[in-house]
Protein backbone atom coordinates (compact mmCIF):
# COMPACT_ATOMS: atom_id res chain seq x y z
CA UNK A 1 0.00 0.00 0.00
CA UNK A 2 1.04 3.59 -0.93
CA UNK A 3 0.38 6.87 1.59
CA UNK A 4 0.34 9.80 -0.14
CA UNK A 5 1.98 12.83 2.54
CA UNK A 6 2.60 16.46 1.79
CA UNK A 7 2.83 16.40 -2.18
CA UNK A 8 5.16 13.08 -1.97
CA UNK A 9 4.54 9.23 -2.56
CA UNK A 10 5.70 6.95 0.72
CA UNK A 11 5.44 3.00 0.96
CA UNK A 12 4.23 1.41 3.89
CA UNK A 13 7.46 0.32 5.35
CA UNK A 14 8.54 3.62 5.36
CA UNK A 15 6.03 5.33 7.04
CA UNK A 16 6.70 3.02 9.75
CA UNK A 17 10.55 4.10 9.59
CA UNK A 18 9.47 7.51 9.88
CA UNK A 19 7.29 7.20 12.60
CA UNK A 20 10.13 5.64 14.88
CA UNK A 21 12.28 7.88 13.58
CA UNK A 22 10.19 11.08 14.66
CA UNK A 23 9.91 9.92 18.64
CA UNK A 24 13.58 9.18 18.40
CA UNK A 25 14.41 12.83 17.52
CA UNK A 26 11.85 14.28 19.87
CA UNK A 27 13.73 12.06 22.87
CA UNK A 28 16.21 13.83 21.65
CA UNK A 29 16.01 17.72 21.47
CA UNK A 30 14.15 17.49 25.01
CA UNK A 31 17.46 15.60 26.48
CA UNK A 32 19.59 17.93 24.70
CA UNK A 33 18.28 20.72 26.19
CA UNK A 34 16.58 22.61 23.05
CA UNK A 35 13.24 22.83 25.19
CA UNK A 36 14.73 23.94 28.98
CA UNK A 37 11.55 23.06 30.68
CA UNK A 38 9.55 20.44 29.05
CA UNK A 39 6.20 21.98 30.28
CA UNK A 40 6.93 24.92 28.07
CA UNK A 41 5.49 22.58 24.88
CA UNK A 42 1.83 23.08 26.91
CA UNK A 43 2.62 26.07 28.76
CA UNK A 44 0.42 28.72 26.60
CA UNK A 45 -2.43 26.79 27.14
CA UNK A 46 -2.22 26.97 30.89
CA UNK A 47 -2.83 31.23 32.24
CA UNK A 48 0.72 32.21 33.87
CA UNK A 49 0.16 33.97 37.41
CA UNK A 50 1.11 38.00 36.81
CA UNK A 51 4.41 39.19 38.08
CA UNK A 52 4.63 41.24 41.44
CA UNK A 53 6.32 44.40 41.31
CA UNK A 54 7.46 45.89 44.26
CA UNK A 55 8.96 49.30 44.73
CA UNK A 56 12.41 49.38 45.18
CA UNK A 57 13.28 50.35 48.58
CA UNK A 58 14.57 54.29 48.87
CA UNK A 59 16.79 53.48 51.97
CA UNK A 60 18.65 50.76 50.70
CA UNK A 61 19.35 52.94 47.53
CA UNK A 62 20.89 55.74 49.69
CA UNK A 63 22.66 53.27 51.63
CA UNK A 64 24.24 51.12 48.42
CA UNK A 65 24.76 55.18 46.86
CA UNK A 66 26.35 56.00 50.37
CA UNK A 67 28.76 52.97 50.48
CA UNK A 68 29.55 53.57 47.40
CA UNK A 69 31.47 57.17 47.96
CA UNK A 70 35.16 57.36 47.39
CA UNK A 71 36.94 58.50 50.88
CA UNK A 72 37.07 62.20 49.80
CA UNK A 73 33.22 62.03 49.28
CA UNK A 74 32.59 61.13 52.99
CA UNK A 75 34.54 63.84 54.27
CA UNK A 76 33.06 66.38 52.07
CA UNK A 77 29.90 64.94 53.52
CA UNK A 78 30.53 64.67 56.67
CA UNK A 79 29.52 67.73 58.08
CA UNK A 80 25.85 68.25 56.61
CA UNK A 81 25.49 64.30 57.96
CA UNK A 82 26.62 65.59 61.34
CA UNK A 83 24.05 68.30 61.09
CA UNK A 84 21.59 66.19 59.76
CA UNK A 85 21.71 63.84 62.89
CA UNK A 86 19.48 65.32 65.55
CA UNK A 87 16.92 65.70 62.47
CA UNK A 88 16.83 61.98 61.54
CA UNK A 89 17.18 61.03 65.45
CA UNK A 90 13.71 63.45 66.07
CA UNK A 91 11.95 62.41 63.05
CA UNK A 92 12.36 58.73 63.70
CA UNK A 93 11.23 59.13 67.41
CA UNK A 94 8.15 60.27 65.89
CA UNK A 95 7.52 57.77 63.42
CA UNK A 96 8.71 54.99 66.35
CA UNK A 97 6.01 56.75 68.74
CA UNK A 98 3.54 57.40 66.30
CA UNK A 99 3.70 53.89 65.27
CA UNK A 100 4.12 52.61 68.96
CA UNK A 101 0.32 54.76 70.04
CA UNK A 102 -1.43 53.40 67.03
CA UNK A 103 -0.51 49.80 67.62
CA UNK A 104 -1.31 49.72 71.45
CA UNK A 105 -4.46 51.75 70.64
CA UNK A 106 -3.00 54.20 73.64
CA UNK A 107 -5.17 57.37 72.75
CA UNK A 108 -8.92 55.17 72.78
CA UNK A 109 -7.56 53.52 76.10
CA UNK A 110 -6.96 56.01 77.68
CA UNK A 111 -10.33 58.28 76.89
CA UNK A 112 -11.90 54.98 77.80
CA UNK A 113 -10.31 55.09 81.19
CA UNK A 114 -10.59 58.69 81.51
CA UNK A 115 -14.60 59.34 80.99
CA UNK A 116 -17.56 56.99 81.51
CA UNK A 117 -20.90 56.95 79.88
CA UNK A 118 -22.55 57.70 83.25
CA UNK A 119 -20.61 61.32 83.22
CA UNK A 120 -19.00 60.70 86.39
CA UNK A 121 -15.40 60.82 84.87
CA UNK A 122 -15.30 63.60 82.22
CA UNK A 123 -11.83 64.63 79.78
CA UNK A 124 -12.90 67.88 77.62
CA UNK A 125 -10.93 70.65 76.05
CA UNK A 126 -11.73 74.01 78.20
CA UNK A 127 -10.88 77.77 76.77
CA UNK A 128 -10.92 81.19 78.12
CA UNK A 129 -9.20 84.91 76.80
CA UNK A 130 -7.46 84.84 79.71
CA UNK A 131 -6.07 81.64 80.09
CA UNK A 132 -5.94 80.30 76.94
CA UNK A 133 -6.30 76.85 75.82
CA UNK A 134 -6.47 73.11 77.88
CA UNK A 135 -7.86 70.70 79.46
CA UNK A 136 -9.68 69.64 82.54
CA UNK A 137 -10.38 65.99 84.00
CA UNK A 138 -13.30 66.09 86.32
CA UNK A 139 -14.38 62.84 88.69
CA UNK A 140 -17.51 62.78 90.57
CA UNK A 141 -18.34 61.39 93.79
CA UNK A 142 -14.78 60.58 94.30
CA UNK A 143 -15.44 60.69 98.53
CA UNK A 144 -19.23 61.38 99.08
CA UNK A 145 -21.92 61.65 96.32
CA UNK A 146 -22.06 65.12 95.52
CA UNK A 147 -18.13 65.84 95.42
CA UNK A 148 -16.27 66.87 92.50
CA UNK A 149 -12.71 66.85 91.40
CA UNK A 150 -11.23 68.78 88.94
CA UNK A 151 -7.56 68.86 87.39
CA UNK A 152 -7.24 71.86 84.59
CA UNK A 153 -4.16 72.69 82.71
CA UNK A 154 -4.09 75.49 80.12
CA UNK A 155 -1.35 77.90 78.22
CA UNK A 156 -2.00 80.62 75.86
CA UNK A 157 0.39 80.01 73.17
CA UNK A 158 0.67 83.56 71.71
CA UNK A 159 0.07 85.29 75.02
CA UNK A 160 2.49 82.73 77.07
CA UNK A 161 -0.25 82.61 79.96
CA UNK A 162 -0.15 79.80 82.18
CA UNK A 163 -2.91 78.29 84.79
CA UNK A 164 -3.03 74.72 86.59
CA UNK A 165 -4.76 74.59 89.33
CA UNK A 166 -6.37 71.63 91.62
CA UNK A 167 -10.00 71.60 92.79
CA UNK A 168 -12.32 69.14 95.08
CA UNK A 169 -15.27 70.78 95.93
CA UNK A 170 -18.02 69.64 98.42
CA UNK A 171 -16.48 66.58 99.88
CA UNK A 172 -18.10 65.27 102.49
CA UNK A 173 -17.53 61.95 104.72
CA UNK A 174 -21.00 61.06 105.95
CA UNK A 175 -24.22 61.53 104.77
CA UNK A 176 -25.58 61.97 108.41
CA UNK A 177 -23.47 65.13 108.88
CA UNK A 178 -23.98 68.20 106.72
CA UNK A 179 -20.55 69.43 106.19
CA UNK A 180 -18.87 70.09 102.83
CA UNK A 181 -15.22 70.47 102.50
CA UNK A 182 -13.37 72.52 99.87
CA UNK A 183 -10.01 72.58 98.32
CA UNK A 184 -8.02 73.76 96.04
CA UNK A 185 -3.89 74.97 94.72
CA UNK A 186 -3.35 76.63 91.77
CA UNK A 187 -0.91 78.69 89.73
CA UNK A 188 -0.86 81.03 87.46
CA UNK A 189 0.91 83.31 85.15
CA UNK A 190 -0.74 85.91 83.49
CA UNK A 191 2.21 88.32 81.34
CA UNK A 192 1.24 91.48 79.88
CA UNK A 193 -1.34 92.63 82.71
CA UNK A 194 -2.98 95.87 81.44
CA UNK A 195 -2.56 98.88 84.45
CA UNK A 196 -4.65 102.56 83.29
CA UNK A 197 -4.22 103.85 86.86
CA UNK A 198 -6.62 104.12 89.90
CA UNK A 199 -10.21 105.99 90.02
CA UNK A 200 -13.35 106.36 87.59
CA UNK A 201 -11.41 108.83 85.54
CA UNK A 202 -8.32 107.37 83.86
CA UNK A 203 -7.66 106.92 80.23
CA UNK A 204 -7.32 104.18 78.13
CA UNK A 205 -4.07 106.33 76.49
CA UNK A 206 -1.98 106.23 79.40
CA UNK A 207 -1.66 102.31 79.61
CA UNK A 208 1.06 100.50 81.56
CA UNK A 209 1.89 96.72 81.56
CA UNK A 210 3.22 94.26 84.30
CA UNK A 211 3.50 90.29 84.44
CA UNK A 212 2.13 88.78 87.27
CA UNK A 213 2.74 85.14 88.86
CA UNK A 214 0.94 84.27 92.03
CA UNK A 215 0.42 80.54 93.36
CA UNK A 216 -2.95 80.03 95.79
CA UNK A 217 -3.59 77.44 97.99
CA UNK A 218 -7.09 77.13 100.32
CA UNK A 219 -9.40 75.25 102.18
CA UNK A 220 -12.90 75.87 102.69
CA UNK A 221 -16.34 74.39 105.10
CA UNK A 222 -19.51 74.67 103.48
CA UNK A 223 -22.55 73.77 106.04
CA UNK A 224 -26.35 73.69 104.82
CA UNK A 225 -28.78 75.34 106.95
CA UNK A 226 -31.81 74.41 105.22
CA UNK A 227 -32.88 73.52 101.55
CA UNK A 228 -31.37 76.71 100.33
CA UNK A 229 -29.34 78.63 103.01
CA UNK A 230 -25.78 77.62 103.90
CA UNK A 231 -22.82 78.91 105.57
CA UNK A 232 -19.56 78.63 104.33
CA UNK A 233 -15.52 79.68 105.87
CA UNK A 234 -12.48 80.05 103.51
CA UNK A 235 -8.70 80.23 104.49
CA UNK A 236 -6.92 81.39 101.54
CA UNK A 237 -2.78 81.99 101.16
CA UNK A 238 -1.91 84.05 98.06
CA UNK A 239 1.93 84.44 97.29
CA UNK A 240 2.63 87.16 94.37
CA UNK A 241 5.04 88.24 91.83
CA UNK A 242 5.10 91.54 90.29
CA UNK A 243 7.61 91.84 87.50
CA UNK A 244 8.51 93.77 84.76
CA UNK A 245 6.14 94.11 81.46
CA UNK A 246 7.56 91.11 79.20
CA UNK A 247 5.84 92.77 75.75
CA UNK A 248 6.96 96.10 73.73
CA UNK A 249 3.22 97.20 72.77
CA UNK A 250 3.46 100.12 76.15
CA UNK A 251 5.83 100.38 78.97
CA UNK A 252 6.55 99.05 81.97
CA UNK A 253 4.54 99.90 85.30
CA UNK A 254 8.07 99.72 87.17
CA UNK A 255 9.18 102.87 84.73
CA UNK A 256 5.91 104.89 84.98
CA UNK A 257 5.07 104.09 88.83
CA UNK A 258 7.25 104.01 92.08
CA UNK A 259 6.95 102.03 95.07
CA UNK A 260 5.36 105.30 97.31
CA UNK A 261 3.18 105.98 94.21
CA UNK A 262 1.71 102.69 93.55
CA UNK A 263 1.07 100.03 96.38
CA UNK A 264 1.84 96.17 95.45
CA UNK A 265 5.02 96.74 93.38
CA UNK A 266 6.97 94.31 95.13
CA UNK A 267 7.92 90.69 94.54
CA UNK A 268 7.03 87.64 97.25
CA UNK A 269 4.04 89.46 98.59
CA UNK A 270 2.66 86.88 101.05
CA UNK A 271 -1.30 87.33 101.45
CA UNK A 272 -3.27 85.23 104.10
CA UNK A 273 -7.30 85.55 103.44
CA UNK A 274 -10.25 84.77 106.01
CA UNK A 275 -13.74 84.46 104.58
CA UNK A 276 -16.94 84.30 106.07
CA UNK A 277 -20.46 84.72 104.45
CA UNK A 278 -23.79 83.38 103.85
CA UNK A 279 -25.56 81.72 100.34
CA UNK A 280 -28.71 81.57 99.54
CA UNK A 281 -29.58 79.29 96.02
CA UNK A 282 -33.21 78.95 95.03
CA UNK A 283 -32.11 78.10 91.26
CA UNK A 284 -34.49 75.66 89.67
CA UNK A 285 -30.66 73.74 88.01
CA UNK A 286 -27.15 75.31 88.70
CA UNK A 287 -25.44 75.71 85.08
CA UNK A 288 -28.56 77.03 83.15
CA UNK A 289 -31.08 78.19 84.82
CA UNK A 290 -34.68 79.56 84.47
CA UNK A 291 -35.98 80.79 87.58
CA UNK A 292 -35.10 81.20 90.67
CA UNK A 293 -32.42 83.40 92.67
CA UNK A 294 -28.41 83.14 93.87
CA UNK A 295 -27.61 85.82 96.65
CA UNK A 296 -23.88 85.55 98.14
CA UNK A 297 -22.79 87.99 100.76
CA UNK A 298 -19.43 87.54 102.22
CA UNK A 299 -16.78 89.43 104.22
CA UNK A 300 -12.88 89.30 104.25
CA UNK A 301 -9.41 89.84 106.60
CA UNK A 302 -6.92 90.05 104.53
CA UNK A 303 -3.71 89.94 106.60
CA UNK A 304 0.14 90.69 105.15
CA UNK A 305 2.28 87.31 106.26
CA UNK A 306 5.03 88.24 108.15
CA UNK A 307 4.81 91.98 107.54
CA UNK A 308 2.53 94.97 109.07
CA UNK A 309 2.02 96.31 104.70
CA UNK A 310 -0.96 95.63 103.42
CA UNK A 311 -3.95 94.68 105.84
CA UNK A 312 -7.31 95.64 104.62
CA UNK A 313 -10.81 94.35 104.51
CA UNK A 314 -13.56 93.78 101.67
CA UNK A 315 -16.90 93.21 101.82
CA UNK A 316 -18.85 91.40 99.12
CA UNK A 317 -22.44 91.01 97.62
CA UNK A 318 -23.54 89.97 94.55
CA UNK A 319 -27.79 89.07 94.08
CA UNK A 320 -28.76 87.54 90.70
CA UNK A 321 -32.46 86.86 89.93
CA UNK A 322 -34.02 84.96 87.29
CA UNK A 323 -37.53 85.39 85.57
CA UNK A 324 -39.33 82.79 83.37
CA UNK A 325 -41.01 84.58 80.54
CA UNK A 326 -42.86 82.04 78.66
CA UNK A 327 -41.18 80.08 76.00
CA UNK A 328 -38.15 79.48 77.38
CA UNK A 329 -37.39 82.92 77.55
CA UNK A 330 -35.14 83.96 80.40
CA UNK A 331 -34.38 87.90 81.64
CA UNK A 332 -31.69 87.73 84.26
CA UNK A 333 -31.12 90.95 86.69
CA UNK A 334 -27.50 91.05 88.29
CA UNK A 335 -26.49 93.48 91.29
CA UNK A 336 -22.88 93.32 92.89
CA UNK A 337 -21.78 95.91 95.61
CA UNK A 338 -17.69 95.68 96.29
CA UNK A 339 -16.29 97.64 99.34
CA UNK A 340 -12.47 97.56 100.60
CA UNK A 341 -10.72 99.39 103.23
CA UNK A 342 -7.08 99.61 104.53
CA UNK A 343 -6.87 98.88 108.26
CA UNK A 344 -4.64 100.75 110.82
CA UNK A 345 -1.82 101.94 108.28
CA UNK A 346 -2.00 98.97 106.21
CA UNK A 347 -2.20 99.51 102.17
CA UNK A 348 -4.50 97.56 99.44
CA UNK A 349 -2.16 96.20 96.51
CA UNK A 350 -3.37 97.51 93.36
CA UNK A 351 -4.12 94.09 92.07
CA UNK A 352 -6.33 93.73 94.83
CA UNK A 353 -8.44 97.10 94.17
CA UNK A 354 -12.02 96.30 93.03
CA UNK A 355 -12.02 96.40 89.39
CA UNK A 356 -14.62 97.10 85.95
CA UNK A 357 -13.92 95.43 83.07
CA UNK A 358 -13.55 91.68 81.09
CA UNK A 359 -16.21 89.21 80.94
CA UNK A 360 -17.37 88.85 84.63
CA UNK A 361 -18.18 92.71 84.99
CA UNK A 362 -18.19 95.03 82.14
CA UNK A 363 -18.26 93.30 78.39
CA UNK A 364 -17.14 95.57 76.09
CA UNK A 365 -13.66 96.78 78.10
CA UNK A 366 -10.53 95.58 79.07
CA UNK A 367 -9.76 93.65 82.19
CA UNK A 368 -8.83 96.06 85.18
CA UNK A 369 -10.16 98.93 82.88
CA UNK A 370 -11.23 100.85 85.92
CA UNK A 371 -9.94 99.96 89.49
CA UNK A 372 -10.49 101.53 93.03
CA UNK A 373 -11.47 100.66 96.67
CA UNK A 374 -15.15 100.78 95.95
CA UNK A 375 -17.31 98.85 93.14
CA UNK A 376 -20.75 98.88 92.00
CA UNK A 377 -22.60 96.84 89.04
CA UNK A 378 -25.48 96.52 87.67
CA UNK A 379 -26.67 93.86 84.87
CA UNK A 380 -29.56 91.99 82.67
CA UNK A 381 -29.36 89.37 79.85
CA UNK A 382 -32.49 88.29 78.24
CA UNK A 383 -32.22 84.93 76.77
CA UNK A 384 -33.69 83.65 74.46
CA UNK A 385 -33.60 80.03 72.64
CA UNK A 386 -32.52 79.93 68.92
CA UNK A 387 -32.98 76.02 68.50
CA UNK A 388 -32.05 72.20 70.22
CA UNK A 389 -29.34 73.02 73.37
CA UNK A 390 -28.32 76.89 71.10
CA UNK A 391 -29.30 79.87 73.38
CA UNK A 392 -28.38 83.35 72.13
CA UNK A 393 -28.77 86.58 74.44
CA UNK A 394 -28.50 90.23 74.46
CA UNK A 395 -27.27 92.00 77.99
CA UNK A 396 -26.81 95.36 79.42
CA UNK A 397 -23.83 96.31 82.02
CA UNK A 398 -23.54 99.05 83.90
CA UNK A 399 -20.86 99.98 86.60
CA UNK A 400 -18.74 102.53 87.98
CA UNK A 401 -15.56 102.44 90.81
CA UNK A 402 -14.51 104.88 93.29
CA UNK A 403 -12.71 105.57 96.60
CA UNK A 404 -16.19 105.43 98.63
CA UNK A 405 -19.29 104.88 96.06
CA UNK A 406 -21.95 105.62 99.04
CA UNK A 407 -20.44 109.38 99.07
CA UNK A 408 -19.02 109.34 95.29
CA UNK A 409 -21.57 107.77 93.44
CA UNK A 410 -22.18 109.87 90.16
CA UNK A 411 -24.10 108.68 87.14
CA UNK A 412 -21.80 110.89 84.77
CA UNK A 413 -19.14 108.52 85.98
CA UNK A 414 -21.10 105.44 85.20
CA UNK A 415 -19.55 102.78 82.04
CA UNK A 416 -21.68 101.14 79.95
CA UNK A 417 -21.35 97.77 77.94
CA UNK A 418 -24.02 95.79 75.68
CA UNK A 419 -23.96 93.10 73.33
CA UNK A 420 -25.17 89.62 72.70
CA UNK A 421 -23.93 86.27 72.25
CA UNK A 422 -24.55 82.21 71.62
CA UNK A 423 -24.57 80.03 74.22
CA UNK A 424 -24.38 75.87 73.94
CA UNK A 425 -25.86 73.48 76.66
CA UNK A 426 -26.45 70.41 77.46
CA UNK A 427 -29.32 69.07 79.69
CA UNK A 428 -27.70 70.59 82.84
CA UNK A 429 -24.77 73.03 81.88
CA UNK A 430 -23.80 75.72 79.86
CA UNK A 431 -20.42 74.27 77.96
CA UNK A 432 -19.73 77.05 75.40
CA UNK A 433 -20.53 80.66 74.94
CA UNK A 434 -19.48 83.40 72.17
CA UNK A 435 -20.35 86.95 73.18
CA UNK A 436 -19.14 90.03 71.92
CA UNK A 437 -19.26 93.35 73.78
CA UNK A 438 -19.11 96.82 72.90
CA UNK A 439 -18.18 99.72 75.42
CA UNK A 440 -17.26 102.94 74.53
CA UNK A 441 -13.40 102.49 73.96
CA UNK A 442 -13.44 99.42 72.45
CA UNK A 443 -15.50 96.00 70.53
CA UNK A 444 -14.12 92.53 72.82
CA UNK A 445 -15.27 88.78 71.77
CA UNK A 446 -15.00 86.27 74.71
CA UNK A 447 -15.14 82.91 74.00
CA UNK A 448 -15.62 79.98 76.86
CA UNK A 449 -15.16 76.62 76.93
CA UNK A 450 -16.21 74.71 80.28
């Protein structure tokens, strides 16, 4: 039999030759090496798994680059990698710490630890224009049920000011005995202190600057006469620092003022304070409320420590009263009378002197705008609610200081403020308010965080 293959005439035996022949030279090339991996005959029919590329690594290249310098090259090198040291030592602390908080989960932890969801233990940011910016830890019913712990740290980072200070208020040790105890040590540094001189008179043009430091440390009894009454001590111990005016923006009170002309200009003053006085609180919730009243009148010793300088007395009273309008609407009357007096030949410092002015008086001037022996003030704030926990108000002040305001009273030497604001609450407290004030010299903002 003839096969017919490709155009050419084969006999039988050959194709049988052939045939043998063709798995012999097959045998062959793949011993031989011609085909490296046998699989590669079927490989294209089977999908190939897609290469990984991976960045090459930016260290290692400066390293191999590094190690690759001639001698010369180091040395010429050598001193921007000297200089280069702390920067690469600070940066990788970071990235080591950074990496270190996020792994451990240190920040979540902690917050965990540091509040609870019954609002017992509390962590918050807290702000003020005079002390800047922090935060305060709070921890209820530490020792007794209503007592209160607070730790606050802030700093004013363009201003420099500084406050810490340590607070437990109304700790008591048995329910059976009504008797609060109160403590507290702080410290403070406030730099560029404002000074416009003494009496209702002075101008804002003749400004002088100090920085003061002054650390505080008291203990106080609170005991409740009845639902609303209660009688409360304080021993207070004030240490002060006057010193020189650390800004350039107006001189120094040490340049315009001598120690004969202006009382308190001395360092380590050493200030002992005895309280006494009587509250009355008919407020229907402390932080916000809507009716009800707050009447504190309170009287002071204020004894020199060691020295014969500066022994006066102050008496105190402040009355606020709140009216419900209807609708949540809330108009909120303020009076606060101020008296001091030097005793025997003793002096008042000048930081001391009742002051007009900053958020708790006056809004719309300065702090220590106007300062003297005396003090009166007058106030209302209507309130009135803008939407869920936003409040915003509108308020009147009215003040004016002087040697003796029974006898010097004038209403030609009263200051006015007014303004309005926003404030933000929660179901029991006020925790934010923006007001902005505007008195005759000047426009202020005030922003608090609690």
């Amino acid at each position: 039999m003839i096969y017919i293959m490709s155009g050419m005439i084969f006999p039988t035996t050959w194709r049988s030759a052939l045939k043998n022949s063709g798995r012999r030279i097959l045998l062959w090339l793949l011993l031989t090496g011609m085909f490296p991996n046998a699989s590669s005959l079927w490989a294209q029919t089977e999908p190939r798994p897609e290469p990984t590329s991976q960045s090459p690594d930016s260290v290692k290249i400066l390293r191999q680059q590094y190690s690759g310098k001639k001698t010369w090259e180091h040395w010429v090198s050598l001193p921007g990698t000297v200089i280069s040291i702390p920067f690469v030592a600070f940066f990788k602390g970071v990235e080591y710490s950074a990496g270190y908080i996020y792994e451990t989960k240190l920040v979540p932890r902690t917050l965990d630890l540091l509040t609870s969801r019954d609002g017992n233990r509390q962590l918050y940011p807290t702000y003020s224009n005079r002390s800047g910016l922090g935060l305060e830890y709070t921890h209820k019913g530490l020792i007794g049920l209503r007592s209160r712990l607070s730790l606050r740290a802030t700093h004013g980072f363009f201003t420099q000011r500084q406050h810490y200070r340590f607070r437990w208020r109304r700790v008591h040790f048995s329910e059976s005995k009504p008797l609060f105890l109160n403590f507290q040590l702080s410290y403070r540094f406030l730099p560029q202190e404002k000074f416009y001189g003494i009496g209702p008179d002075t101008k804002r043009s003749e400004v002088s600057g100090y920085d003061r430091e002054f650390s505080i440390a008291s203990a106080g009894v609170e005991i409740p006469l009845a639902k609303a009454w209660s009688l409360f001590g304080l021993v207070h111990y004030e240490h002060n620092n006057i010193y020189q005016n650390s800004g350039d923006d107006y001189p120094s009170l040490q340049t315009v003022y001598s120690d004969a002309a202006l009382t308190g200009l001395d360092t380590r003053v050493k200030i002992a304070q005895y309280q006494g006085g009587i509250a009355i609180d008919t407020r229907n919730r402390l932080g916000n409320p809507t009716s009800g009243s707050e009447i504190i009148l309170s009287g002071s010793y204020f004894d020199d420590v060691g020295e014969d300088d500066f022994n006066f007395w102050k008496a105190q009273g402040d009355v606020r009263q709140y009216l419900h309008l209807g609708h949540n609407r809330v108009l909120s009357v303020r009076l606060a009378l101020e008296v001091s007096e030097p005793l025997g030949n003793g002096q008042i410092p000048f930081y001391y002197l009742s002051e007009l002015g900053e958020v708790e008086t006056i809004r719309g001037y300065d702090r220590g705008r106007f300062r003297d022996e005396d003090m009166a003030l007058a106030s209302l704030e209507y309130n009135i609610p803008l939407w869920y926990r936003i409040d915003s108000f509108l308020f009147v002040d009215a003040g004016q200081v002087a040697k003796d305001i029974g006898k010097e009273f004038s209403r030609e030497q009263v200051r006015f403020g007014f303004g309005g604001g926003i404030k933000v609450r929660d179901s029991k407290d006020v925790i934010a308010i923006l007001q902005v004030g505007i008195g005759r010299e000047t426009v202020r903002v005030y922003l608090d965080l609690h």
